[in-house]
PDB file of N, CA and C in Angstrom:
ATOM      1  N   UNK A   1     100.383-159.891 102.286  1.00  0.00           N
ATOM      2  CA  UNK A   1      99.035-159.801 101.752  1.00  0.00           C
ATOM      3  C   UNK A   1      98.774-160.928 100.780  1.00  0.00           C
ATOM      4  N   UNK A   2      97.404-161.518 100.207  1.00  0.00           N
ATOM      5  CA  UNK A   2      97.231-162.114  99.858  1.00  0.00           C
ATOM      6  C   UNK A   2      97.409-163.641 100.260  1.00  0.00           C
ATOM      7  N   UNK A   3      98.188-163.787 101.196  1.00  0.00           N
ATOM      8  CA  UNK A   3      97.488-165.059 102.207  1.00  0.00           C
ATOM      9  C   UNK A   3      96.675-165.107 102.862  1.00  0.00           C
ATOM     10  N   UNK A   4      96.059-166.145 103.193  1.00  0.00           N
ATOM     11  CA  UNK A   4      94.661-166.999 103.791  1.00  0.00           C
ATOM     12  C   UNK A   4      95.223-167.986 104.865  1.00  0.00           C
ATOM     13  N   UNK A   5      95.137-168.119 105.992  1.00  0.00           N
ATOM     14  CA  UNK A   5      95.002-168.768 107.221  1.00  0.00           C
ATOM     15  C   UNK A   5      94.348-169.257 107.676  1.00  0.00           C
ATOM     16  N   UNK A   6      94.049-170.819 107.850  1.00  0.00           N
ATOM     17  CA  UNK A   6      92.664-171.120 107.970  1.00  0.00           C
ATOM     18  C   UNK A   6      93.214-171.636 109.743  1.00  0.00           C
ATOM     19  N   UNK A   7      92.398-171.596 110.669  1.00  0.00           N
ATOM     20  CA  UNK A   7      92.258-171.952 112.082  1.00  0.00           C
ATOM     21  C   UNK A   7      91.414-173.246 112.081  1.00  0.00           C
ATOM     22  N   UNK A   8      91.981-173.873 112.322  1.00  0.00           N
ATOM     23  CA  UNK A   8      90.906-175.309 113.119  1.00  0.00           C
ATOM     24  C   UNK A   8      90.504-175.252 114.575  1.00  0.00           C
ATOM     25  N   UNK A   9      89.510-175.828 114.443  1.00  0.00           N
ATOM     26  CA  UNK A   9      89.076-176.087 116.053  1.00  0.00           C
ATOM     27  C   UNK A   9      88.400-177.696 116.129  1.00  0.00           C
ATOM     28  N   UNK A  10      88.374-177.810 117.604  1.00  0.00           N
ATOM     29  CA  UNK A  10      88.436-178.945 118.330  1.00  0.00           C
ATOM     30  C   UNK A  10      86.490-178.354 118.401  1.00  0.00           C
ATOM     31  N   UNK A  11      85.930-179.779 118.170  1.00  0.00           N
ATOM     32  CA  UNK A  11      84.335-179.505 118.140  1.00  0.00           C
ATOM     33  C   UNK A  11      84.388-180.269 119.557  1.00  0.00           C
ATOM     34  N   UNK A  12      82.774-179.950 119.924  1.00  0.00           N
ATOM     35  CA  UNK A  12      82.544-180.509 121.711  1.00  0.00           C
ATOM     36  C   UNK A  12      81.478-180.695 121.872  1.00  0.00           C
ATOM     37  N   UNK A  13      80.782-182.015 121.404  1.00  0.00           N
ATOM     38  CA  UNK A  13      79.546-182.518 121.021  1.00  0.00           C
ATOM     39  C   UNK A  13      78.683-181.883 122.428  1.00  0.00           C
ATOM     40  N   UNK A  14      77.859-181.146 122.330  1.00  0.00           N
ATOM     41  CA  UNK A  14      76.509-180.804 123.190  1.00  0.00           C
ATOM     42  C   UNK A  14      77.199-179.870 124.014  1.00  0.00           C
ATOM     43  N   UNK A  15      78.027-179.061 123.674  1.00  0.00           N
ATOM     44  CA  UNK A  15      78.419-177.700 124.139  1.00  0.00           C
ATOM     45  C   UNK A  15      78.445-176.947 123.434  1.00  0.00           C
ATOM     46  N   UNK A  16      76.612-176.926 123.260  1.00  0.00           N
ATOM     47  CA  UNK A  16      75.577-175.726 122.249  1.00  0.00           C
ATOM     48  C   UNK A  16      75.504-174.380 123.363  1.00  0.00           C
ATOM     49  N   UNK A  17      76.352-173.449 123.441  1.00  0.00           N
ATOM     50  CA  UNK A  17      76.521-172.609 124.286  1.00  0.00           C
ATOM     51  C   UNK A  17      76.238-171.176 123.575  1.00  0.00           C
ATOM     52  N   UNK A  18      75.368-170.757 123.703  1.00  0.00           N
ATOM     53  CA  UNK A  18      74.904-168.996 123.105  1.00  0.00           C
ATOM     54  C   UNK A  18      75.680-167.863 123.719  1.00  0.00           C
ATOM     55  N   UNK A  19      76.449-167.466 122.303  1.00  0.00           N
ATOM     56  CA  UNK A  19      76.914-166.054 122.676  1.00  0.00           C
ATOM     57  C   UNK A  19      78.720-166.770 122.553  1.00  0.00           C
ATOM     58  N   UNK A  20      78.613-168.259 122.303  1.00  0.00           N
ATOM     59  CA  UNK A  20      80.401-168.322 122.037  1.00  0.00           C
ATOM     60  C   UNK A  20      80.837-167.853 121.057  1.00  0.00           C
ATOM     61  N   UNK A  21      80.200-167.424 119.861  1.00  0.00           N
ATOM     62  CA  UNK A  21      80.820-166.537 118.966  1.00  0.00           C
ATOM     63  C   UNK A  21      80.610-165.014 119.212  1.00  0.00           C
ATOM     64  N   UNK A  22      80.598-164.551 119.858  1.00  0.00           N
ATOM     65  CA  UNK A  22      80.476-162.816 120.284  1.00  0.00           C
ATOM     66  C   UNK A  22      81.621-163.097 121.218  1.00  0.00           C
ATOM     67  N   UNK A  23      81.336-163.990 122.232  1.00  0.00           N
ATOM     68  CA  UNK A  23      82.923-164.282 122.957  1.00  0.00           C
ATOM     69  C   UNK A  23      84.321-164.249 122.073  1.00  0.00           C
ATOM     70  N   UNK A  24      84.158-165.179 121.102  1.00  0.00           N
ATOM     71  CA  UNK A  24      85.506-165.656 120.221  1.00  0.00           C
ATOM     72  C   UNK A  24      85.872-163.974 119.622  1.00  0.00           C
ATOM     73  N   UNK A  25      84.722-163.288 118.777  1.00  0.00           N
ATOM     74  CA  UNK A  25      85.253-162.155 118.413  1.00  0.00           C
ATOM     75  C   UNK A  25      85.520-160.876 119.560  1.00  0.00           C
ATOM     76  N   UNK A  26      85.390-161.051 120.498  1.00  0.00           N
ATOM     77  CA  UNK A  26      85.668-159.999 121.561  1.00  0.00           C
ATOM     78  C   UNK A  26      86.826-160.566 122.327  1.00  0.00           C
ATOM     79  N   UNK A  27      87.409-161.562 122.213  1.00  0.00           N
ATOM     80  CA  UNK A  27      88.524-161.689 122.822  1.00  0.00           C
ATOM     81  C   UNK A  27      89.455-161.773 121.643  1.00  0.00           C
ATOM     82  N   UNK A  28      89.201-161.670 119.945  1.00  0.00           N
ATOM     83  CA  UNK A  28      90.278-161.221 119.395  1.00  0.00           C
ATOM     84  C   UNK A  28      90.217-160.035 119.421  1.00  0.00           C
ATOM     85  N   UNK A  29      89.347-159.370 119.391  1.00  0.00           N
ATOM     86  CA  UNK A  29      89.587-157.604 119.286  1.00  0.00           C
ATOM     87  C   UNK A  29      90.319-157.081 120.735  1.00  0.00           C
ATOM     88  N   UNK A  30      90.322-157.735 121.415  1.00  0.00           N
ATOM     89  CA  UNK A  30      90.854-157.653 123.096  1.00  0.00           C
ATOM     90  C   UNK A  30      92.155-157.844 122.644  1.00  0.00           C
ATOM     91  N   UNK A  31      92.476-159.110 122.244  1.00  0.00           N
ATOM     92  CA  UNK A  31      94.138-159.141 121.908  1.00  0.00           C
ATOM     93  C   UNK A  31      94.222-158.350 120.499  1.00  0.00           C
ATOM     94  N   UNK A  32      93.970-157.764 119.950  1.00  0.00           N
ATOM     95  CA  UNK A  32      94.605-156.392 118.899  1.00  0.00           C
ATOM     96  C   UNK A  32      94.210-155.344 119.500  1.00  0.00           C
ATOM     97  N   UNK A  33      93.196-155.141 120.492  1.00  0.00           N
ATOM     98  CA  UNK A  33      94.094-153.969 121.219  1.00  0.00           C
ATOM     99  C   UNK A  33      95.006-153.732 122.603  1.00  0.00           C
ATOM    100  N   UNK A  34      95.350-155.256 122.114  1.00  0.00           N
ATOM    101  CA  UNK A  34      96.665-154.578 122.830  1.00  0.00           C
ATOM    102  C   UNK A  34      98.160-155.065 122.431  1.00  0.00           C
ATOM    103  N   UNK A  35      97.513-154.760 121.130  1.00  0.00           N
ATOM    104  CA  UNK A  35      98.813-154.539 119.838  1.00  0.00           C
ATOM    105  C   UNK A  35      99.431-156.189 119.712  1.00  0.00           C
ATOM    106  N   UNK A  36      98.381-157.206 119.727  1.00  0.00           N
ATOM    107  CA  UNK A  36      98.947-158.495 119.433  1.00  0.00           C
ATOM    108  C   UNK A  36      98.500-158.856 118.069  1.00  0.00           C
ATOM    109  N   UNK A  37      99.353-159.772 117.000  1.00  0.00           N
ATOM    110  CA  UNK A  37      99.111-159.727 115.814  1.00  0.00           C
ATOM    111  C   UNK A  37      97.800-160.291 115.554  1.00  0.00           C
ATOM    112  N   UNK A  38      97.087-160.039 114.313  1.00  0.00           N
ATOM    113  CA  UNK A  38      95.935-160.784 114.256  1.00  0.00           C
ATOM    114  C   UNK A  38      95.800-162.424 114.318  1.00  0.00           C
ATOM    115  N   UNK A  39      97.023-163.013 114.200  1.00  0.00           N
ATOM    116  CA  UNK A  39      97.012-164.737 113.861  1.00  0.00           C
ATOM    117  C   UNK A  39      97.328-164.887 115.327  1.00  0.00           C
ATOM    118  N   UNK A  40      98.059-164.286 116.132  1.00  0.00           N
ATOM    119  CA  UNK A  40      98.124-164.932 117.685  1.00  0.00           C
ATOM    120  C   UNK A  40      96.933-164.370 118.513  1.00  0.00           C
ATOM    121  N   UNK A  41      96.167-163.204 118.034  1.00  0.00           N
ATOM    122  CA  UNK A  41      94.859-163.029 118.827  1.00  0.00           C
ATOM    123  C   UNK A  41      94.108-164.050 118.374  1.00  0.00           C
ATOM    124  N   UNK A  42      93.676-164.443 117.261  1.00  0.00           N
ATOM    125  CA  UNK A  42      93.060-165.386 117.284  1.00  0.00           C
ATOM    126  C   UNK A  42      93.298-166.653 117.390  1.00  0.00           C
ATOM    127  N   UNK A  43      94.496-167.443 117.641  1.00  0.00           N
ATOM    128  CA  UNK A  43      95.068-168.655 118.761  1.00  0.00           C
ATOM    129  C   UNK A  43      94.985-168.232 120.161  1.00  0.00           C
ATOM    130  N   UNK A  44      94.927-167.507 120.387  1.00  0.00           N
ATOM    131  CA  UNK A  44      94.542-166.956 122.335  1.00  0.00           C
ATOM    132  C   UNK A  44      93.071-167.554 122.223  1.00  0.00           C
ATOM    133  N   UNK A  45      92.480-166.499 121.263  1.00  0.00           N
ATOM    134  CA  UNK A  45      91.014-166.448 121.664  1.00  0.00           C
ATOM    135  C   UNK A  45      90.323-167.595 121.436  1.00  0.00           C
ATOM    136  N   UNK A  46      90.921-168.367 120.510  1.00  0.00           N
ATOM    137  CA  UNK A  46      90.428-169.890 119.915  1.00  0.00           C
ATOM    138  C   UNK A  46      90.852-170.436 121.762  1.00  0.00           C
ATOM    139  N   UNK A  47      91.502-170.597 122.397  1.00  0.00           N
ATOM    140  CA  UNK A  47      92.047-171.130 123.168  1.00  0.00           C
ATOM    141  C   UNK A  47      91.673-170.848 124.301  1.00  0.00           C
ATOM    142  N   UNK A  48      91.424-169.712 124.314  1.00  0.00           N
ATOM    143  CA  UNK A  48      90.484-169.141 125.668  1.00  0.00           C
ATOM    144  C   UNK A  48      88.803-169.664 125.739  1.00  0.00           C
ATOM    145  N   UNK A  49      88.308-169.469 124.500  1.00  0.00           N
ATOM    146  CA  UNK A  49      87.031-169.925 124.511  1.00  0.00           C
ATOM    147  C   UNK A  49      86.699-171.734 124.578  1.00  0.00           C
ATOM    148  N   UNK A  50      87.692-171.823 124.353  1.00  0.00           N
ATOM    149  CA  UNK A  50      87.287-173.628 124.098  1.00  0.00           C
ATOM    150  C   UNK A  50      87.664-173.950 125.191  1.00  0.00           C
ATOM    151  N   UNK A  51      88.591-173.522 126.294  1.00  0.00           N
ATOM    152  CA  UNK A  51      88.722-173.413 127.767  1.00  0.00           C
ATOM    153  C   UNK A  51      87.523-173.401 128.348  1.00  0.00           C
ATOM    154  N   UNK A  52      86.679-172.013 128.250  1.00  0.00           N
ATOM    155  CA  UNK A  52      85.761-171.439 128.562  1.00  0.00           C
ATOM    156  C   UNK A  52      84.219-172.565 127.899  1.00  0.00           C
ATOM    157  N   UNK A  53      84.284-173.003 127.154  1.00  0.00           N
ATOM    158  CA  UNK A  53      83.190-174.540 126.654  1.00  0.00           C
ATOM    159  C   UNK A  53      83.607-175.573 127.447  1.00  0.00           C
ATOM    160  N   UNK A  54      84.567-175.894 127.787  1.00  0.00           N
ATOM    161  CA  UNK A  54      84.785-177.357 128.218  1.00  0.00           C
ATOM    162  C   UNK A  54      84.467-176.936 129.689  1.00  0.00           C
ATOM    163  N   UNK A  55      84.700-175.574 130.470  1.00  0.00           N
ATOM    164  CA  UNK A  55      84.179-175.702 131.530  1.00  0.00           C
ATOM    165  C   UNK A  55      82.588-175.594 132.020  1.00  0.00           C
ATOM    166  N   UNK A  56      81.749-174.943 131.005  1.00  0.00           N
ATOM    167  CA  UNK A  56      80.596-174.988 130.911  1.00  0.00           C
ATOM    168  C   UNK A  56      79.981-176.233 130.890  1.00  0.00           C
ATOM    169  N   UNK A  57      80.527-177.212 130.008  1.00  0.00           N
ATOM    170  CA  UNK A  57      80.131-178.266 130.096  1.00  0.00           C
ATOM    171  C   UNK A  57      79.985-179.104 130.779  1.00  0.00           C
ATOM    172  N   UNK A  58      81.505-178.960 132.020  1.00  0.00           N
ATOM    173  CA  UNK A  58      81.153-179.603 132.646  1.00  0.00           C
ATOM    174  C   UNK A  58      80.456-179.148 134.224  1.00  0.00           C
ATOM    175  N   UNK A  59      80.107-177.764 134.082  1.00  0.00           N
ATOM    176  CA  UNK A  59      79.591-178.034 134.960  1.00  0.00           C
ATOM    177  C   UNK A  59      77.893-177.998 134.652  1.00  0.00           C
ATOM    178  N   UNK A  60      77.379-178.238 133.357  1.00  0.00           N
ATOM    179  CA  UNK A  60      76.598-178.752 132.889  1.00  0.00           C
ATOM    180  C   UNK A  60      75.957-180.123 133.514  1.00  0.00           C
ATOM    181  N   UNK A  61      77.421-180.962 133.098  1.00  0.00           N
ATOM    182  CA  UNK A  61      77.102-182.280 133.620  1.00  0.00           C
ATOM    183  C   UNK A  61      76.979-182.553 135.194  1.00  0.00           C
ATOM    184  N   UNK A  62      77.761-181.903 136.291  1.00  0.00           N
ATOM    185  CA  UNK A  62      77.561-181.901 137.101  1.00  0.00           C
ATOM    186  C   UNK A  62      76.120-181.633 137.894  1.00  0.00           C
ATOM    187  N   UNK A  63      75.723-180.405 136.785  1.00  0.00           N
ATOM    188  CA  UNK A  63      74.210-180.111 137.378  1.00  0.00           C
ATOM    189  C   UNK A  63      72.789-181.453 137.235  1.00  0.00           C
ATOM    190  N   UNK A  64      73.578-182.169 136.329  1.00  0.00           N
ATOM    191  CA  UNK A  64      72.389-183.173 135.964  1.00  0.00           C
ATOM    192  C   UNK A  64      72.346-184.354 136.923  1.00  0.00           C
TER     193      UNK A  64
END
């Protein structure tokens, strides 16, 4: 108790995507329930979602 953990992330210029933060917190509550600690649910979920942006994006670009 009484530590602080700060998470970095990788930014992704013009992958303004709505609803990636309801994503990020529903895939840590996904990994604590199913009994994973809070600092590795949220490296999954950091990791899953920025997966989940870079493919949006590109098929963003593809559409243009």
């Amino acid at each position: 108790e009484g530590k602080v953990t700060v998470f970095r992330a990788t930014f992704l210029p013009g992958a303004n995507i709505r609803g990636s933060g309801c994503i990020l917190s529903t895939a840590i509550a996904a990994g604590l329930g199913k009994g994973t600690s809070l600092q590795e649910s949220v490296r999954q979920a950091k990791d899953f979602v920025l997966n989940k942006l870079r493919d949006a994006k590109q098929s963003q670009n593809r559409e243009r």
